[in-house]
Protein backbone atom coordinates (compact mmCIF):
# COMPACT_ATOMS: atom_id res chain seq x y z
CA UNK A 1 -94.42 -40.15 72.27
CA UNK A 2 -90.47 -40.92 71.66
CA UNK A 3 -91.40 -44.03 69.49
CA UNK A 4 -91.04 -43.06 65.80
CA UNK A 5 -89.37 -44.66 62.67
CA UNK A 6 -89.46 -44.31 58.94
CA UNK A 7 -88.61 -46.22 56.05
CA UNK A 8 -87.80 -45.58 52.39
CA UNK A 9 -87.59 -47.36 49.18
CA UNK A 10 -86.52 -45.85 46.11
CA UNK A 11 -86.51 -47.05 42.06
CA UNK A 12 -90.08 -47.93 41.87
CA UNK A 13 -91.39 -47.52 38.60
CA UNK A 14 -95.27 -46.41 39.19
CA UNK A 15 -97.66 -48.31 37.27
CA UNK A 16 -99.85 -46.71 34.67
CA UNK A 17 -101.88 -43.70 36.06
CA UNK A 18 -99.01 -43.03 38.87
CA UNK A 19 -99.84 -42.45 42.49
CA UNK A 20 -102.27 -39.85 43.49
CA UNK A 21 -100.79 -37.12 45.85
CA UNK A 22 -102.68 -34.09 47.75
CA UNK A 23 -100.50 -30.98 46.34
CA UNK A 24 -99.20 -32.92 42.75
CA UNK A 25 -102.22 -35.07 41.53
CA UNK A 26 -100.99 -38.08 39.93
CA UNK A 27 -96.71 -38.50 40.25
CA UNK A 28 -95.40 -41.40 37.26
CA UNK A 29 -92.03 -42.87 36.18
CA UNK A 30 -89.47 -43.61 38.90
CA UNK A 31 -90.54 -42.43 42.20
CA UNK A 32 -88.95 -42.69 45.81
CA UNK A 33 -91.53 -43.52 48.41
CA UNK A 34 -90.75 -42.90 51.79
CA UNK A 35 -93.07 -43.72 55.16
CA UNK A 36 -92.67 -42.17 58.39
CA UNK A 37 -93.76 -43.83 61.57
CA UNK A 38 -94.74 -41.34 64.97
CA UNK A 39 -97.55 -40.80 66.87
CA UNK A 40 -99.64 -43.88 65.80
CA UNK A 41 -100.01 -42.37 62.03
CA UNK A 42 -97.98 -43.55 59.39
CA UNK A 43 -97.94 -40.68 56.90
CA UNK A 44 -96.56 -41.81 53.29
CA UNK A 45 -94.99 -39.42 51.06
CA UNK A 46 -93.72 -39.86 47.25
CA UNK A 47 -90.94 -37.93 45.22
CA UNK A 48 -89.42 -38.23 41.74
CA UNK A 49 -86.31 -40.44 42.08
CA UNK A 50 -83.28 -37.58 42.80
CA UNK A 51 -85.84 -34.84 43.05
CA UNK A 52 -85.84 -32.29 46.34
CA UNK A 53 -89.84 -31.91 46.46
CA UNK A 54 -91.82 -34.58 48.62
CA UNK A 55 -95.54 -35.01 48.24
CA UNK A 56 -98.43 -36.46 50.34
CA UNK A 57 -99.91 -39.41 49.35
CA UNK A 58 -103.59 -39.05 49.15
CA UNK A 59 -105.09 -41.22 51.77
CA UNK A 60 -102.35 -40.76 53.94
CA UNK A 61 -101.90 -40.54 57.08
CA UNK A 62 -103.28 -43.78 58.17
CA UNK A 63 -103.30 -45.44 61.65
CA UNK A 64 -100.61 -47.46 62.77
CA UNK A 65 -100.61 -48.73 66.09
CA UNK A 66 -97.25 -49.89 66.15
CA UNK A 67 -93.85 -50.12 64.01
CA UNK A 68 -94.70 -53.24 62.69
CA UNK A 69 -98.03 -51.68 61.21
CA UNK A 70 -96.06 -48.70 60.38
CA UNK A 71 -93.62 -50.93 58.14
CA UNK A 72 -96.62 -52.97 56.79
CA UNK A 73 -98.35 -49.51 55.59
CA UNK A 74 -95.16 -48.75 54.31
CA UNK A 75 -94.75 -51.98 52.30
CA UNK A 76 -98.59 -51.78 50.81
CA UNK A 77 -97.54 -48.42 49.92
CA UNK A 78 -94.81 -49.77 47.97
CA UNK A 79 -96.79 -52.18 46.20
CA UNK A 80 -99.73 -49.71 45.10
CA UNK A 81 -97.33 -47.49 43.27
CA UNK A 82 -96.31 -50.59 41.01
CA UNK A 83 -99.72 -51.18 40.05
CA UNK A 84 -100.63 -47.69 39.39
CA UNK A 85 -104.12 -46.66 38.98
CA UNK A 86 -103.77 -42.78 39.97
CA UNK A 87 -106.47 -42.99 42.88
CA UNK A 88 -106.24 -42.75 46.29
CA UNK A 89 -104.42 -45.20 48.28
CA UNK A 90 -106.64 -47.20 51.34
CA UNK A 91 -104.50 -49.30 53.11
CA UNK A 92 -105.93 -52.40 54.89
CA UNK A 93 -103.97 -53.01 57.50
């Protein structure tokens, strides 16, 4: 597949509890998230704002059929790192 895109929004300040990753367990204070779109998976990954290391987000990758789900996975990402909680993301779309 040539298709592939990926999207990134930095300055989020992760709710209490952080964002859950595979290799760092829970990640708080300003984070960067960044989504990449390829192969019908949209696999989410999370940094400290200005840091070098990237990590997985735990329930990610997810499927994405297209860009636009890509971008909407992307976008719910966004919005469960505000709210925090330190679990697992699902994302519903």
């Amino acid at each position: 597949m040539d298709t592939w895109a990926t999207w990134t929004t930095q300055g989020i300040i992760a709710g209490t509890g952080g964002v859950m990753t595979t290799e760092g367990g829970p990640i708080t204070g300003d984070v960067t998230v960044h989504t990449t779109w390829i192969d019908g998976l949209a696999q989410v990954t999370v940094q400290h704002t200005g840091a070098t290391e990237w990590y997985a987000v735990q329930g990610s990758p997810v499927p994405a059929d297209d860009e636009d789900v890509g971008r909407a996975v992307h976008q719910a990402a966004v919005e469960a790192v505000r709210e925090g909680g330190g679990r697992a993301f699902s994302f519903p779309v």
